[in-house]
Protein backbone atom coordinates (compact mmCIF):
# COMPACT_ATOMS: atom_id res chain seq x y z
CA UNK A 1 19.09 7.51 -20.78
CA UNK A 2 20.92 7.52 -17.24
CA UNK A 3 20.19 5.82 -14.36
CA UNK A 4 21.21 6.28 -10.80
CA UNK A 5 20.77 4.25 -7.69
CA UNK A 6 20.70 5.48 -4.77
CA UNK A 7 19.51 4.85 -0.89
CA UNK A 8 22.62 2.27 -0.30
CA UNK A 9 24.31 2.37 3.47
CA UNK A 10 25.44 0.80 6.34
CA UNK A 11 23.18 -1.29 8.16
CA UNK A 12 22.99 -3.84 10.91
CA UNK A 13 21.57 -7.39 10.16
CA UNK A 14 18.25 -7.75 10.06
CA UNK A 15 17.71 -4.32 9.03
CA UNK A 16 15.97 -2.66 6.08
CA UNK A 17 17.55 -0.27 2.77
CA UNK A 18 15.22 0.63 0.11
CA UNK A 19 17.14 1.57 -3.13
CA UNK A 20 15.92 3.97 -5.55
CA UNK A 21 16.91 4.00 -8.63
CA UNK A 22 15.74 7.15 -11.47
CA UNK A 23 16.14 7.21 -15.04
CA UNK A 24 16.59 10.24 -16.56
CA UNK A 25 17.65 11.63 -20.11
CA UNK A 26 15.72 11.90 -23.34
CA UNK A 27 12.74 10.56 -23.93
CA UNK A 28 12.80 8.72 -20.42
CA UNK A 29 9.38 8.85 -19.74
CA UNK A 30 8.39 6.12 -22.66
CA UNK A 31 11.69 4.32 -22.64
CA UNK A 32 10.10 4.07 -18.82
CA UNK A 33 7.10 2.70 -19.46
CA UNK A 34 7.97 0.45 -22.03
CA UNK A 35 11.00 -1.04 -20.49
CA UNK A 36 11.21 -3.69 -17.52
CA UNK A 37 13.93 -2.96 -14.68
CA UNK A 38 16.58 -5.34 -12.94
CA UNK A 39 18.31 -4.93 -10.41
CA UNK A 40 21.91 -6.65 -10.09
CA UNK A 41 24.80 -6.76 -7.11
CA UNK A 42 28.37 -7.33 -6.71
CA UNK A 43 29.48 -8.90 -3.98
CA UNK A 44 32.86 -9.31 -2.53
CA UNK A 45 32.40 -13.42 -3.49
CA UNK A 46 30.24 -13.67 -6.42
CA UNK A 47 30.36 -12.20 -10.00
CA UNK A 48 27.62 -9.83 -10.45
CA UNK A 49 24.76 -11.77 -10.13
CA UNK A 50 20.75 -10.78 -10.33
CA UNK A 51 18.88 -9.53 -7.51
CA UNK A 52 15.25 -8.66 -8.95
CA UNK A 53 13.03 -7.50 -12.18
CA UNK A 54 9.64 -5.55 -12.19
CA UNK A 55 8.16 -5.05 -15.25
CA UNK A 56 5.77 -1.50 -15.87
CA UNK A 57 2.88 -3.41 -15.30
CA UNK A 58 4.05 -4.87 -12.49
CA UNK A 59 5.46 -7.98 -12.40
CA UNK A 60 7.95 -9.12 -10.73
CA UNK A 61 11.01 -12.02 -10.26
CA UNK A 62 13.39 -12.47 -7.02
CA UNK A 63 16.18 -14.42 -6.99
CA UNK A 64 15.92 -17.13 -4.52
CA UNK A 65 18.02 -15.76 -1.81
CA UNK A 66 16.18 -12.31 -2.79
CA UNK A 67 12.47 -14.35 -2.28
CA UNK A 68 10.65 -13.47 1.09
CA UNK A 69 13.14 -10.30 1.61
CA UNK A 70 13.24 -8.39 -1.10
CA UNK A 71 10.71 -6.74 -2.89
CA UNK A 72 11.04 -4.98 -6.33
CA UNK A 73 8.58 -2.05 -7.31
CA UNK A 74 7.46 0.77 -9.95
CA UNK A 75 6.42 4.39 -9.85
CA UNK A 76 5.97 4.79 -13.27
CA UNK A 77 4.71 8.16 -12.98
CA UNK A 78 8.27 9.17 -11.55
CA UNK A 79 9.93 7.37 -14.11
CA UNK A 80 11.52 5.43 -10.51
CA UNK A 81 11.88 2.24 -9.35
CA UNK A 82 12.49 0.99 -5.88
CA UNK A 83 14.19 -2.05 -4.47
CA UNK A 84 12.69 -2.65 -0.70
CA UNK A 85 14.93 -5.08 1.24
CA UNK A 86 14.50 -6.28 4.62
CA UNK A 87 15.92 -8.61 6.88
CA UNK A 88 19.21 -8.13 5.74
CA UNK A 89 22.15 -10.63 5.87
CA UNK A 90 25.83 -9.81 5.86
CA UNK A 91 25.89 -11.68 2.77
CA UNK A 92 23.93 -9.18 0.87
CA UNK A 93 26.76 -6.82 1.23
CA UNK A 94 27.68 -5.40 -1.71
CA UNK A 95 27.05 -2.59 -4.74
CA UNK A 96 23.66 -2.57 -6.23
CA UNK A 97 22.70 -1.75 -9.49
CA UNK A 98 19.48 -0.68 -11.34
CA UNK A 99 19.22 -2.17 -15.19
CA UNK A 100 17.09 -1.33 -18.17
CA UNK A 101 17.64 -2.39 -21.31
CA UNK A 102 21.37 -2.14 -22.11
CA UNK A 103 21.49 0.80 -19.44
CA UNK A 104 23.06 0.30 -16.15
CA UNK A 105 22.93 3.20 -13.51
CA UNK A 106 26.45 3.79 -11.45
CA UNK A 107 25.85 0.89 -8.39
CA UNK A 108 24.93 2.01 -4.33
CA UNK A 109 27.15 0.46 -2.00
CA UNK A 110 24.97 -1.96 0.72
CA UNK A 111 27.06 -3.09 3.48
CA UNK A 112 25.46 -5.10 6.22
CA UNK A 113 27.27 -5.42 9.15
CA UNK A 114 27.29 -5.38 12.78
């Protein structure tokens, strides 16, 4: 299974990104459904640190700083998931990655700046 992020860029504060990440490779579609996703950044002050989870059936978990902002989602059909994030701080600069299972997807660089 692979996984890619994408949808990362430059953008002022208090704008919006919405990451996409696919999964792709044998078997994806029920290693899809059956698996929850995470998402995870690095930053340039923290370790890598946990952003957000959505399950299939969707449920979902922020971090706090990710609570209010940031919302995780599914498209199950697509075998995609989606990371919505607005009102964006300088803060969340950083590269983003999509997780399932022990599979991490190659990170999109967010930078939030002015």
């Amino acid at each position: 299974v692979q996984l890619q992020a994408s949808g990362g860029g430059l953008v002022q504060p208090g704008g919006s990104l919405r990451l996409s990440c696919t999964a792709t490779g044998t078997a994806s579609g029920s290693f899809f459904s059956n698996s929850g996703m995470d998402w995870y950044r690095q930053t340039p002050r923290r370790q890598r640190e946990f952003v957000a989870f959505a399950t299939s059936s969707g449920t979902t978990d922020y971090a706090e700083f990710a609570k209010g902002r940031f919302t995780a989602s599914r498209d199950n059909a697509k075998n995609m998931g989606y990371l919505q994030m607005n009102n964006l701080k300088p803060e969340d600069t950083g590269v983003y990655y999509c997780t399932m299972r022990q599979y991490w997807g190659q990170g999109a660089q967010v930078t939030v700046s002015s």
